[in-house]
PDB file of N, CA and C in Angstrom:
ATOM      1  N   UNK A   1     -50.556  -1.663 -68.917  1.00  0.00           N
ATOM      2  CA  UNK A   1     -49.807  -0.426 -69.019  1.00  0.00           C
ATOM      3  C   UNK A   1     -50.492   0.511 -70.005  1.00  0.00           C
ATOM      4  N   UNK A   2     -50.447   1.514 -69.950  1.00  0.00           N
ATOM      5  CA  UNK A   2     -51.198   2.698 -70.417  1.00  0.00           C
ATOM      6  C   UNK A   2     -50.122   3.250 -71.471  1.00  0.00           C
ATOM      7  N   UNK A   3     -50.041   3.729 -73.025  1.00  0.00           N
ATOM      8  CA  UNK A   3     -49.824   3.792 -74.253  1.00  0.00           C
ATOM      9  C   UNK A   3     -49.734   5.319 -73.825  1.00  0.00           C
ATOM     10  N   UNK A   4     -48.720   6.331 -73.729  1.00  0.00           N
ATOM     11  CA  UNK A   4     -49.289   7.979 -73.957  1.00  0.00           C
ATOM     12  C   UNK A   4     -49.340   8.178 -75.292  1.00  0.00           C
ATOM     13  N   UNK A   5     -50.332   8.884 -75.950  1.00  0.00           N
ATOM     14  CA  UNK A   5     -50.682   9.200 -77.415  1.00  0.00           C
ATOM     15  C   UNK A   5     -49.667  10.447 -77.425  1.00  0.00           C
ATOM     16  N   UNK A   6     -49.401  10.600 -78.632  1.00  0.00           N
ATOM     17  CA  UNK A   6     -48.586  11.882 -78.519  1.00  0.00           C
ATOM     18  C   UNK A   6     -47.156  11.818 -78.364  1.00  0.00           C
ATOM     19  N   UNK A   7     -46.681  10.646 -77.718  1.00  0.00           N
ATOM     20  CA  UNK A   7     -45.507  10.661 -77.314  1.00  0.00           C
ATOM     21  C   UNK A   7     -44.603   9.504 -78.257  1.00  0.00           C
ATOM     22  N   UNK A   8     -43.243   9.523 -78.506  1.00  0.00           N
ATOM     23  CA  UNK A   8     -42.460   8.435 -79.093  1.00  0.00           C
ATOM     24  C   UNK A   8     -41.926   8.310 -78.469  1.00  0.00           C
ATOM     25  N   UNK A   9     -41.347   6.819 -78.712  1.00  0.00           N
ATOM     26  CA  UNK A   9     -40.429   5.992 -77.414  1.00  0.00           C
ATOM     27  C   UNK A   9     -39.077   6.402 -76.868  1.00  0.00           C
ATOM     28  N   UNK A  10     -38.917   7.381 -77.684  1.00  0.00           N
ATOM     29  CA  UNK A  10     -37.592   7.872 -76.830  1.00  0.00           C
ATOM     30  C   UNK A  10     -38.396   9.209 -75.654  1.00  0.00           C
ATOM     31  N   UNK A  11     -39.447   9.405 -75.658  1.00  0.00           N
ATOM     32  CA  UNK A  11     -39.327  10.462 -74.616  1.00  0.00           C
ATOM     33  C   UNK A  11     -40.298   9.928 -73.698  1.00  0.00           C
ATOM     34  N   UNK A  12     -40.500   8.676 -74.015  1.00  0.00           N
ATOM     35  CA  UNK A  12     -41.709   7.933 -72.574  1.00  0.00           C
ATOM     36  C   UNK A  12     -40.911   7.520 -71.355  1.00  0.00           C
ATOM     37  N   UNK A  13     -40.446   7.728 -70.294  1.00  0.00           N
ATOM     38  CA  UNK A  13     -39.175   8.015 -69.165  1.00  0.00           C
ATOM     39  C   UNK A  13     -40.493   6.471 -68.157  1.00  0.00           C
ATOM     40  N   UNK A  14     -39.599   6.156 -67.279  1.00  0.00           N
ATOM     41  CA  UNK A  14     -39.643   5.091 -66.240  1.00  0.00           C
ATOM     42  C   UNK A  14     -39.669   5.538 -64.858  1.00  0.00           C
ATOM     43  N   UNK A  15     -40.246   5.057 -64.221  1.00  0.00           N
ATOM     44  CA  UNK A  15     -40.418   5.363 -62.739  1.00  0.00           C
ATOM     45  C   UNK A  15     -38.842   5.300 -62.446  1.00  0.00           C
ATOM     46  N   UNK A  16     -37.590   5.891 -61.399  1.00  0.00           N
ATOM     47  CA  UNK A  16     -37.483   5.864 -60.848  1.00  0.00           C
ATOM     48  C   UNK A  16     -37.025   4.565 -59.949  1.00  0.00           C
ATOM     49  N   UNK A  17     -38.109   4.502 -58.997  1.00  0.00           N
ATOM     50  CA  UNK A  17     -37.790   3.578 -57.676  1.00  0.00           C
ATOM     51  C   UNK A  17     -38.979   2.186 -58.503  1.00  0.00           C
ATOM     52  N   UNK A  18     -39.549   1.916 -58.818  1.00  0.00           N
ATOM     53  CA  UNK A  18     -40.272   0.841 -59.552  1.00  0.00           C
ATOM     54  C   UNK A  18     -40.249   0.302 -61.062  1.00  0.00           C
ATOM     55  N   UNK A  19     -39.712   1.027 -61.690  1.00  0.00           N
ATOM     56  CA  UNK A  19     -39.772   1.355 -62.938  1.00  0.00           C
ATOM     57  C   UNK A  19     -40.786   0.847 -63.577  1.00  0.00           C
ATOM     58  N   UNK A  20     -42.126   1.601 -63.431  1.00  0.00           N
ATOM     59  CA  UNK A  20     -43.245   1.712 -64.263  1.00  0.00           C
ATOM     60  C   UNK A  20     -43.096   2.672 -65.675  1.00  0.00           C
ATOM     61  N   UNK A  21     -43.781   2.681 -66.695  1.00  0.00           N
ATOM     62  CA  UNK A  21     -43.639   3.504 -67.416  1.00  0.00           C
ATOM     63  C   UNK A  21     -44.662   4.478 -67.186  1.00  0.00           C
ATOM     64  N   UNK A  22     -44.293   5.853 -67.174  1.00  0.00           N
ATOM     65  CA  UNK A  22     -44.678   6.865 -67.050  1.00  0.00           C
ATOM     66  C   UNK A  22     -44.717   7.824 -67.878  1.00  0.00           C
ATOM     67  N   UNK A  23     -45.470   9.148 -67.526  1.00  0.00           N
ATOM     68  CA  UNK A  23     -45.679  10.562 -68.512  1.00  0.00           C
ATOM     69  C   UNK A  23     -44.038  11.102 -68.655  1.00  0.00           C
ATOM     70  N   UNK A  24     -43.726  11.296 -69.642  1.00  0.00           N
ATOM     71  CA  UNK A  24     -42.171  11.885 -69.552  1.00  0.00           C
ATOM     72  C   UNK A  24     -42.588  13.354 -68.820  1.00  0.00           C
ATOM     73  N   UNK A  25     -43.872  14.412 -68.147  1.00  0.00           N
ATOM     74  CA  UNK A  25     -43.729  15.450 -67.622  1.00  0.00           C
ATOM     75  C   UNK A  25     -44.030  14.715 -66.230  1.00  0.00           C
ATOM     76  N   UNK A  26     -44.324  13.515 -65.693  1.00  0.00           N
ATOM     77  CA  UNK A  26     -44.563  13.251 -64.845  1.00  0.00           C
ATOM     78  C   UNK A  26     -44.015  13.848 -63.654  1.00  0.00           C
ATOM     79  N   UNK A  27     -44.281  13.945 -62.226  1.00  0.00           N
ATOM     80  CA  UNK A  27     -43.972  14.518 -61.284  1.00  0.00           C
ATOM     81  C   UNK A  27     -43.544  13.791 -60.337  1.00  0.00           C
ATOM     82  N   UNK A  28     -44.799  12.903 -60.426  1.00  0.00           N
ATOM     83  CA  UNK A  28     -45.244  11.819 -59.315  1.00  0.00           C
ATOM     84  C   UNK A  28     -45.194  10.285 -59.952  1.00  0.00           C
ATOM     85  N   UNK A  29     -44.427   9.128 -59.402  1.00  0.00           N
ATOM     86  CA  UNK A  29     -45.446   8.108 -60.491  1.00  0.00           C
ATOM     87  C   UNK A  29     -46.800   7.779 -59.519  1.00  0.00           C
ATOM     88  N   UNK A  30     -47.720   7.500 -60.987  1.00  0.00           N
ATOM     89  CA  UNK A  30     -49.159   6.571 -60.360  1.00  0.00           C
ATOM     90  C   UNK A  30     -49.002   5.881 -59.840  1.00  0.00           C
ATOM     91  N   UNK A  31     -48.033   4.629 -60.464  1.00  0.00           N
ATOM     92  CA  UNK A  31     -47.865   3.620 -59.131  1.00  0.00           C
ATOM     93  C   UNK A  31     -47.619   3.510 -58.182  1.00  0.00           C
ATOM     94  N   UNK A  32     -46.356   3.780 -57.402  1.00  0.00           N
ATOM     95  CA  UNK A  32     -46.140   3.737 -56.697  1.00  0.00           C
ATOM     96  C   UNK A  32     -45.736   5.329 -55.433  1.00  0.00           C
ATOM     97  N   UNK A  33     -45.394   6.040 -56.534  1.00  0.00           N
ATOM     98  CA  UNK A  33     -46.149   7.215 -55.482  1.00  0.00           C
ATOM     99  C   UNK A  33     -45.322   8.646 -55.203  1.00  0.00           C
ATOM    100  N   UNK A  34     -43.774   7.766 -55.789  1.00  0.00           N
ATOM    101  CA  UNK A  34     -42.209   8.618 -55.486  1.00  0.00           C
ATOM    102  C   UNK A  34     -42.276   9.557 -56.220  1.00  0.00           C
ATOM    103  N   UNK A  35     -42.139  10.394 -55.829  1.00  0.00           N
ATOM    104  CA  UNK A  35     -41.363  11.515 -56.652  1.00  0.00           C
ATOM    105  C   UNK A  35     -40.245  11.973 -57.763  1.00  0.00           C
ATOM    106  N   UNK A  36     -40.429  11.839 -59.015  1.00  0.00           N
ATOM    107  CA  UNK A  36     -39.133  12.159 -59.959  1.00  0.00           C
ATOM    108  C   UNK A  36     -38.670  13.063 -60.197  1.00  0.00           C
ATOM    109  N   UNK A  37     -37.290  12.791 -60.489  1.00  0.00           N
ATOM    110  CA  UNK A  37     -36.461  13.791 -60.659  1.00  0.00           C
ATOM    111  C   UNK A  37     -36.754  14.713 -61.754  1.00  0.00           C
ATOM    112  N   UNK A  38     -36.731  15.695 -62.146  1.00  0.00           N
ATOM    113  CA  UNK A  38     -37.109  16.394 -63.144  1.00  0.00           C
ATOM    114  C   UNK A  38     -35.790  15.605 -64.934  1.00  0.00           C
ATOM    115  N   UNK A  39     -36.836  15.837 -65.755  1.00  0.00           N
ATOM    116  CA  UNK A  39     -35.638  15.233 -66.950  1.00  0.00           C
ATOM    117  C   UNK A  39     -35.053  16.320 -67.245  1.00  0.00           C
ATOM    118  N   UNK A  40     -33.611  15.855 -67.290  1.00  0.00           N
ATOM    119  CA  UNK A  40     -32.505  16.463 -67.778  1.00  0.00           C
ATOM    120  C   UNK A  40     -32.528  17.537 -69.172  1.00  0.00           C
ATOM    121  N   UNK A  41     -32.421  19.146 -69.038  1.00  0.00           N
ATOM    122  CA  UNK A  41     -32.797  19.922 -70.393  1.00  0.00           C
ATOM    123  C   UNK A  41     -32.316  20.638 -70.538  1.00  0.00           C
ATOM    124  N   UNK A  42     -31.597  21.243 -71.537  1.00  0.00           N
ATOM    125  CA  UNK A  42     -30.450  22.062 -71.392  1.00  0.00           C
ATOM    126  C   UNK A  42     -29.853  21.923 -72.273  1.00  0.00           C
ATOM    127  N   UNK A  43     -29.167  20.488 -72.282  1.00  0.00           N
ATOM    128  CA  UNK A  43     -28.516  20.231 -73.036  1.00  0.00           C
ATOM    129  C   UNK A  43     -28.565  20.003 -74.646  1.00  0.00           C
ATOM    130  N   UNK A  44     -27.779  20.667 -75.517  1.00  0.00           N
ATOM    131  CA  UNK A  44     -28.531  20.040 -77.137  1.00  0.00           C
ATOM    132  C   UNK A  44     -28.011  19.057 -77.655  1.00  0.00           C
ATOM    133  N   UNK A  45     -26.485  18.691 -77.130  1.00  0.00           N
ATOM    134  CA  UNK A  45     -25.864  17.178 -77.441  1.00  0.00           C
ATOM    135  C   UNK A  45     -25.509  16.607 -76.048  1.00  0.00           C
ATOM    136  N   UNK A  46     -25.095  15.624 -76.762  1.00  0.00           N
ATOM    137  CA  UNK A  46     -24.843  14.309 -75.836  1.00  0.00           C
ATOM    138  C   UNK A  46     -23.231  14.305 -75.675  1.00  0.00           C
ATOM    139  N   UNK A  47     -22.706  14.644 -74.680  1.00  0.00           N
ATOM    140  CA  UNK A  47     -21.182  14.996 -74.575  1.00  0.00           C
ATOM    141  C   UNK A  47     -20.572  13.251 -74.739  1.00  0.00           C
ATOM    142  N   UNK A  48     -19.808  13.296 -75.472  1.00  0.00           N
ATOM    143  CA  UNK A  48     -18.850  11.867 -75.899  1.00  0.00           C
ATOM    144  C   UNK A  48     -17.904  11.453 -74.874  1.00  0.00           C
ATOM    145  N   UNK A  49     -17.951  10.462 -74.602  1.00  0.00           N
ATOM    146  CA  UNK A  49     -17.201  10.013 -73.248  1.00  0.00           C
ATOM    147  C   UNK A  49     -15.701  10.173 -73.668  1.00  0.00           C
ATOM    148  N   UNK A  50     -15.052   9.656 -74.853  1.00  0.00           N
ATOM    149  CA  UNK A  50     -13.816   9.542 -75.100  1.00  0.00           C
ATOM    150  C   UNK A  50     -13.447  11.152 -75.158  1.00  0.00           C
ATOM    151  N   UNK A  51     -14.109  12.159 -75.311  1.00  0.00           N
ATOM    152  CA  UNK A  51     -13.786  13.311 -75.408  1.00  0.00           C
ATOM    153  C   UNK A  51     -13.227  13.853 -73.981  1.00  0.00           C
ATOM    154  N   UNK A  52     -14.240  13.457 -73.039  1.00  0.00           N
ATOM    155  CA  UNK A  52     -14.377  14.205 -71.537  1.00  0.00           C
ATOM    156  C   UNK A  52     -13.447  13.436 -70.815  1.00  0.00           C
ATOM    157  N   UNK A  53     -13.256  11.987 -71.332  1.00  0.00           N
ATOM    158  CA  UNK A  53     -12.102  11.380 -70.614  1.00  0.00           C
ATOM    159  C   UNK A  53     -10.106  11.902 -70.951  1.00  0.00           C
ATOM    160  N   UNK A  54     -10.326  12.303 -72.470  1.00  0.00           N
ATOM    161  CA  UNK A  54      -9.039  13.132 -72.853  1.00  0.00           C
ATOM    162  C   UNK A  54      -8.921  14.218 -72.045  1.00  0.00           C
ATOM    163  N   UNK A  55     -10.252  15.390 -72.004  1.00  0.00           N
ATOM    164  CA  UNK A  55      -9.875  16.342 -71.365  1.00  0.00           C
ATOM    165  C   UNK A  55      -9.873  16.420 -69.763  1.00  0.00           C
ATOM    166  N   UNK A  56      -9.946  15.402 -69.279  1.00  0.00           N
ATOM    167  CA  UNK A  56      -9.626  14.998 -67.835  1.00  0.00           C
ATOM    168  C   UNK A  56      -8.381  14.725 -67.829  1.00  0.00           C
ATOM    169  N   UNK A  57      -7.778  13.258 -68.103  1.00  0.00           N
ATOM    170  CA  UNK A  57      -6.621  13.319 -68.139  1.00  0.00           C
ATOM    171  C   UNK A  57      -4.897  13.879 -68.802  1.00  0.00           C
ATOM    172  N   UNK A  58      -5.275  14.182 -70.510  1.00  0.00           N
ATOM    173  CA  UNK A  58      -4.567  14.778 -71.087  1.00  0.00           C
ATOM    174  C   UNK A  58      -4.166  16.390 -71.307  1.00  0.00           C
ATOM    175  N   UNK A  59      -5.528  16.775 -70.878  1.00  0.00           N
ATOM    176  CA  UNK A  59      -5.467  18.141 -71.580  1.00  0.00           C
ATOM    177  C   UNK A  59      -5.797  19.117 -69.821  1.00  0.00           C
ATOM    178  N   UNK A  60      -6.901  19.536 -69.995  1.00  0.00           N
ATOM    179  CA  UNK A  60      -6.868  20.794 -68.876  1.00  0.00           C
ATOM    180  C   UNK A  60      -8.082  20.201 -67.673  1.00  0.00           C
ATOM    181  N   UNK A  61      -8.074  19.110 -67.220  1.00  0.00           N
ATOM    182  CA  UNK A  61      -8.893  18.366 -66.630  1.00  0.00           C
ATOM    183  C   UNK A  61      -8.751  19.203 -64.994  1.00  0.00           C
ATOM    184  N   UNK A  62      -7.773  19.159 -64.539  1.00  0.00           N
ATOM    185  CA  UNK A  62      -7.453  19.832 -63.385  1.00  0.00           C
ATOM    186  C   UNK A  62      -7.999  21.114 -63.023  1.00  0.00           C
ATOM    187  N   UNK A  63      -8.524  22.059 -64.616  1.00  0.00           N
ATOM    188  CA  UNK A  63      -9.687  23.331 -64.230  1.00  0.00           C
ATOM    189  C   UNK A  63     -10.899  23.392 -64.513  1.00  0.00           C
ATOM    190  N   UNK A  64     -10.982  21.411 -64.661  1.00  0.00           N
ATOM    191  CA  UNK A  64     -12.578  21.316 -64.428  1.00  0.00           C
ATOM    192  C   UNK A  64     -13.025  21.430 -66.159  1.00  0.00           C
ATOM    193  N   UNK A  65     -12.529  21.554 -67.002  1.00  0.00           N
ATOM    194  CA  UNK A  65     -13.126  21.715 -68.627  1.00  0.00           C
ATOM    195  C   UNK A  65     -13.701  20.388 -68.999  1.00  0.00           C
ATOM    196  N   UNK A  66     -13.289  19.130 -68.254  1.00  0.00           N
ATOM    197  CA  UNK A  66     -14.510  17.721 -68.751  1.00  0.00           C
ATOM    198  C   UNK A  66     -15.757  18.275 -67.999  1.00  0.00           C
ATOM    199  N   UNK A  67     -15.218  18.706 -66.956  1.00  0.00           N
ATOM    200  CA  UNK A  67     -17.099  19.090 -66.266  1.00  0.00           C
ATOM    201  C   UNK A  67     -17.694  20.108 -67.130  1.00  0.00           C
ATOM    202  N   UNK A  68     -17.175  20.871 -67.502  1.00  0.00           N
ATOM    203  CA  UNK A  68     -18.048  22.328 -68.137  1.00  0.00           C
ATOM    204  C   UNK A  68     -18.261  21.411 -69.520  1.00  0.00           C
ATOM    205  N   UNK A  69     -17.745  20.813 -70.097  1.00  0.00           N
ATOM    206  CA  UNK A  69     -17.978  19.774 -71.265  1.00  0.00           C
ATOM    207  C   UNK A  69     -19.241  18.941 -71.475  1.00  0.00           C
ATOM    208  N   UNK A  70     -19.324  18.833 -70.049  1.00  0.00           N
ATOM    209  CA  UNK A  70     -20.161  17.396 -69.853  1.00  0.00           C
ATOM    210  C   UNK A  70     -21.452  18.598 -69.124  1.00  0.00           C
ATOM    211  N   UNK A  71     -21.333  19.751 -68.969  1.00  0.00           N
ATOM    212  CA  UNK A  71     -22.882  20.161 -68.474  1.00  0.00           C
ATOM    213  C   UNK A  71     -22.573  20.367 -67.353  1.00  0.00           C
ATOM    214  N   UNK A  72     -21.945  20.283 -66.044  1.00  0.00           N
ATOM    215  CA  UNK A  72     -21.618  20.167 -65.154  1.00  0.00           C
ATOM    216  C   UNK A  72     -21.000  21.764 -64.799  1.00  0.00           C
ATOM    217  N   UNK A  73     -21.700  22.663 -64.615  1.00  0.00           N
ATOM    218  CA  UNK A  73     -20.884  23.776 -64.408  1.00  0.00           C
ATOM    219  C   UNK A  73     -20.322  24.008 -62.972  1.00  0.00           C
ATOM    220  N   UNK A  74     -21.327  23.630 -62.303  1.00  0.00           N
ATOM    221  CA  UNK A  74     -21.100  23.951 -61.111  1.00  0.00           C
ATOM    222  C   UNK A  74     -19.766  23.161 -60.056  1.00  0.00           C
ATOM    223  N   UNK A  75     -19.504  21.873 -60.590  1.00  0.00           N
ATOM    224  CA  UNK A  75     -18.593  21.112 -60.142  1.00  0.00           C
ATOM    225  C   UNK A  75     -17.152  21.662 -60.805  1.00  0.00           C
ATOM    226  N   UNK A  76     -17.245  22.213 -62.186  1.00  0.00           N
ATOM    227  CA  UNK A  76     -16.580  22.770 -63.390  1.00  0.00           C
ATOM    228  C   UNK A  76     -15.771  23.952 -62.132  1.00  0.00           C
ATOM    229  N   UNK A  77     -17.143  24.654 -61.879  1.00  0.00           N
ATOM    230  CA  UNK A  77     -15.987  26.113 -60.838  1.00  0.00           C
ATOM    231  C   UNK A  77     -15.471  25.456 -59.987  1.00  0.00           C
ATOM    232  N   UNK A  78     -15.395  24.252 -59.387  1.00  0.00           N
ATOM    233  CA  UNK A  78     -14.891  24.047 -57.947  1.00  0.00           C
ATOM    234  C   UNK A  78     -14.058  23.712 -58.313  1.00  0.00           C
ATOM    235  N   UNK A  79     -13.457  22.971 -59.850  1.00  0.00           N
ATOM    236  CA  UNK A  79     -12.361  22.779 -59.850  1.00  0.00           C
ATOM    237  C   UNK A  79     -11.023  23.804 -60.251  1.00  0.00           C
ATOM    238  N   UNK A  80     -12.089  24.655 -60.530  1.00  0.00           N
ATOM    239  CA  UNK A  80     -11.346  26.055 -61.009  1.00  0.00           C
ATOM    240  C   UNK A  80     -10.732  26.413 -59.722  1.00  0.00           C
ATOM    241  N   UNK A  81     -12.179  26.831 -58.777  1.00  0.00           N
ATOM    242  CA  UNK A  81     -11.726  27.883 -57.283  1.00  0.00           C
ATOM    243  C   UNK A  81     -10.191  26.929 -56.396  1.00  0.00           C
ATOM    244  N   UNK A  82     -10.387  25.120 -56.842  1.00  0.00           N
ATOM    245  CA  UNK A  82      -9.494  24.717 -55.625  1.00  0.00           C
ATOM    246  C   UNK A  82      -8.234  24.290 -57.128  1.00  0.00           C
ATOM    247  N   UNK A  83      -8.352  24.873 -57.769  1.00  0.00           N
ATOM    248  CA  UNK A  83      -7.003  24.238 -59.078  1.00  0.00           C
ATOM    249  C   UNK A  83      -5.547  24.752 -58.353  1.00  0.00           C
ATOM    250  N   UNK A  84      -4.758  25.321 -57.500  1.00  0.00           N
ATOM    251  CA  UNK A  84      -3.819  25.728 -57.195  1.00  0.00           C
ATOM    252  C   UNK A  84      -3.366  25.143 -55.969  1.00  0.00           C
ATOM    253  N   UNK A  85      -4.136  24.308 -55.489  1.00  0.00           N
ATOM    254  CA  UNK A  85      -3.966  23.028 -54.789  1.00  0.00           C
ATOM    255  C   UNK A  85      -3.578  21.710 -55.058  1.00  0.00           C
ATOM    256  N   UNK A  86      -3.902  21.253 -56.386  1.00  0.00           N
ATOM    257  CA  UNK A  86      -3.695  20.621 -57.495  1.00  0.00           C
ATOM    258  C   UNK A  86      -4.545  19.330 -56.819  1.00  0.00           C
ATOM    259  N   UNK A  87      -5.547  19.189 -55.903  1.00  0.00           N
ATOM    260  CA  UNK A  87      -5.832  18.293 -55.616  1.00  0.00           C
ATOM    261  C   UNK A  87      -7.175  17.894 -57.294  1.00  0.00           C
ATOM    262  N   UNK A  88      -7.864  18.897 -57.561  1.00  0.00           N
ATOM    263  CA  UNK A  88      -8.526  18.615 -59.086  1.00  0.00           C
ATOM    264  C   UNK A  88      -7.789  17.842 -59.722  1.00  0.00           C
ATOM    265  N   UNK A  89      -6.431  17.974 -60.322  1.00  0.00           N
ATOM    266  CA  UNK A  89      -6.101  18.092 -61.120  1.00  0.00           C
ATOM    267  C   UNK A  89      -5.928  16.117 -61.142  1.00  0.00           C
ATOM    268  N   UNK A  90      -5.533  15.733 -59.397  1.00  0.00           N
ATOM    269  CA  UNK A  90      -5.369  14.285 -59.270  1.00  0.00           C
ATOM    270  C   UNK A  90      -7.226  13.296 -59.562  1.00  0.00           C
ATOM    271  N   UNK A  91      -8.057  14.436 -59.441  1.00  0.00           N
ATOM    272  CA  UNK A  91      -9.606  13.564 -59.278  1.00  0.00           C
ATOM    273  C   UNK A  91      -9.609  13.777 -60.804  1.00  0.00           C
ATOM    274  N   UNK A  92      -9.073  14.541 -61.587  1.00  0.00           N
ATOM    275  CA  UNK A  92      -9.571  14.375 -62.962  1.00  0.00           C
ATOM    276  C   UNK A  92      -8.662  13.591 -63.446  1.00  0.00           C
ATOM    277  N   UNK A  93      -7.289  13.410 -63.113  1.00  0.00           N
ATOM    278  CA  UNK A  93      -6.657  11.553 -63.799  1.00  0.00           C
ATOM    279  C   UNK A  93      -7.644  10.506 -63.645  1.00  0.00           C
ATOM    280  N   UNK A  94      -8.704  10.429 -62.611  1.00  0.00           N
ATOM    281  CA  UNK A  94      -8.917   9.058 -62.109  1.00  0.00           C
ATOM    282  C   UNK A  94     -10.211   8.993 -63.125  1.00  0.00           C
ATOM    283  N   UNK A  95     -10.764  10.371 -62.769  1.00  0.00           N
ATOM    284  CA  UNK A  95     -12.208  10.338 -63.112  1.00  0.00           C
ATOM    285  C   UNK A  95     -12.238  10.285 -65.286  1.00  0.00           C
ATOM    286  N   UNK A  96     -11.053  10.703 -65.657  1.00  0.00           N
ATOM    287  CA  UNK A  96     -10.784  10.866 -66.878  1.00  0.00           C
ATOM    288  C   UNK A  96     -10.570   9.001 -67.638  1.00  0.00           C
ATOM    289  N   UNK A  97      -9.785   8.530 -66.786  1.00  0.00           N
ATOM    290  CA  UNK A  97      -9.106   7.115 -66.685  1.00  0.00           C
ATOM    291  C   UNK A  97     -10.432   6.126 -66.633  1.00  0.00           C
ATOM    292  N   UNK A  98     -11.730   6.482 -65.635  1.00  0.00           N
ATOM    293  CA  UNK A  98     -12.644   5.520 -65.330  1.00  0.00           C
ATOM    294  C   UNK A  98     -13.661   5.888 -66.710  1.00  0.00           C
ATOM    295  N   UNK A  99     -13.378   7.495 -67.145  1.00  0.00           N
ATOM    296  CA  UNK A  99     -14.410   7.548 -68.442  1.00  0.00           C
ATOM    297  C   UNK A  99     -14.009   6.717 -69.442  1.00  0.00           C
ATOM    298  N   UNK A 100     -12.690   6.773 -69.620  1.00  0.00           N
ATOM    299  CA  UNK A 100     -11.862   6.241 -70.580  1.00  0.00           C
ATOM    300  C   UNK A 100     -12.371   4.304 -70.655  1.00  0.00           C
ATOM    301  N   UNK A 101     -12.366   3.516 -69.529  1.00  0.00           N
ATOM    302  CA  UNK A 101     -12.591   2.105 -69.488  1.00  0.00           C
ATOM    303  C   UNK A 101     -14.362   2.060 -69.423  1.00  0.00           C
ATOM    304  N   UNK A 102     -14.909   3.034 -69.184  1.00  0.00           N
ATOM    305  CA  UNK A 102     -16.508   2.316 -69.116  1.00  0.00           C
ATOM    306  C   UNK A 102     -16.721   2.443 -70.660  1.00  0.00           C
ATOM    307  N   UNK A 103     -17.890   1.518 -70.769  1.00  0.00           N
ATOM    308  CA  UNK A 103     -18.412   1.573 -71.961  1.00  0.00           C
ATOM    309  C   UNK A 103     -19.299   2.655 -72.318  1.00  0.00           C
ATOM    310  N   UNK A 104     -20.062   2.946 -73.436  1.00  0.00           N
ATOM    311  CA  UNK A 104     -20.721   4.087 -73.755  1.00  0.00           C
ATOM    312  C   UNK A 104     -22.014   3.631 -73.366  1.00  0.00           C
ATOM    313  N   UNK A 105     -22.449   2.669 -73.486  1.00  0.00           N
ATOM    314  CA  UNK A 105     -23.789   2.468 -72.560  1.00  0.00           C
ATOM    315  C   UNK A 105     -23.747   2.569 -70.938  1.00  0.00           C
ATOM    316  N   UNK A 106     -22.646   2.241 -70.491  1.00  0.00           N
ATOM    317  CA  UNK A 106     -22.661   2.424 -68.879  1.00  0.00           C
ATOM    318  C   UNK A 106     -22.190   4.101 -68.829  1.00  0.00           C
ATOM    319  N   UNK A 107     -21.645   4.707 -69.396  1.00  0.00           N
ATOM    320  CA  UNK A 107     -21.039   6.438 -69.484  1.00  0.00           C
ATOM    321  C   UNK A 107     -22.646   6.948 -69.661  1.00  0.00           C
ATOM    322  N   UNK A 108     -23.518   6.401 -70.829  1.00  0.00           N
ATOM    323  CA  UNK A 108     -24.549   7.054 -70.633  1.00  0.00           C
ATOM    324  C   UNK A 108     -25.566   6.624 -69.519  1.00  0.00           C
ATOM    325  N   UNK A 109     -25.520   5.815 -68.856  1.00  0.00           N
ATOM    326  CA  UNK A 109     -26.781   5.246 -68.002  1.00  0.00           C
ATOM    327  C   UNK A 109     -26.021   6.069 -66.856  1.00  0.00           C
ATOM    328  N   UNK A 110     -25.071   6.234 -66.062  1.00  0.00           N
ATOM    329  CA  UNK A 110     -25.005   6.991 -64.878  1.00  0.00           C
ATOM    330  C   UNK A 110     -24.698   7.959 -65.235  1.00  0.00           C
ATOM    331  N   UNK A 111     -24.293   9.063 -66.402  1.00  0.00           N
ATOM    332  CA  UNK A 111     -24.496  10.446 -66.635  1.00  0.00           C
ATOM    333  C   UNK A 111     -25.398  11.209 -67.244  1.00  0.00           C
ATOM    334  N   UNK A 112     -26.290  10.813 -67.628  1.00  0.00           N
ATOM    335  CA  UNK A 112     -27.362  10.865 -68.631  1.00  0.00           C
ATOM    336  C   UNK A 112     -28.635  10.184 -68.075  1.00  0.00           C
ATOM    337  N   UNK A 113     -29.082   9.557 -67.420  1.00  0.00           N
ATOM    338  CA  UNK A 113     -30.383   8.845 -67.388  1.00  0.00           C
ATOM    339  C   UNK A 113     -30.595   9.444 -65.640  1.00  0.00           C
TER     340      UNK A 113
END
């Protein structure tokens, strides 16, 4: 495996579909050939799960504010545009409830990685 100079271990990123280690600007991996997703940037913190799970279920989850919380704007308006339906308001109990029981390593590996 190949060492990138320049880089520290938090920003050296993994293939993907093989998980080789790769260039964190990578595009392509060498190995095997797939295409990556671009890394996640934007963001300057790391949204707290126990936070986004309150404001799902307790607080204003139903107009989408765990999504705009969590980076998510675009899912954030849909719950806005369909909130008077109240069908949001039932996906953010569940989705608030499932933030609430995962752990913070599994909250960060499928929202974050």
């Amino acid at each position: 495996m190949r060492d990138f100079a320049g880089t520290d271990a938090a920003t050296v990123r993994y293939c993907a579909d093989c998980g080789s280690k790769i260039h964190p600007r990578a595009e392509i991996c060498p190995h095997c050939g797939v295409r990556q997703s671009p890394p996640r940037t934007g963001l300057r913190y790391r949204p707290n799960r126990i936070i986004a799970g309150l404001l799902a279920v307790f607080f204003i989850g139903g107009i989408g504010a765990h999504k705009f919380y969590m980076g998510r704007a675009g899912a954030g308006l849909l719950y806005l545009l369909f909130c008077w339906t109240f069908i949001p308001f039932t996906i953010a109990i569940w989705e608030g409830i499932i933030y609430l029981l995962m752990t913070d390593e599994a909250f960060e590996e499928k929202y974050w990685h």
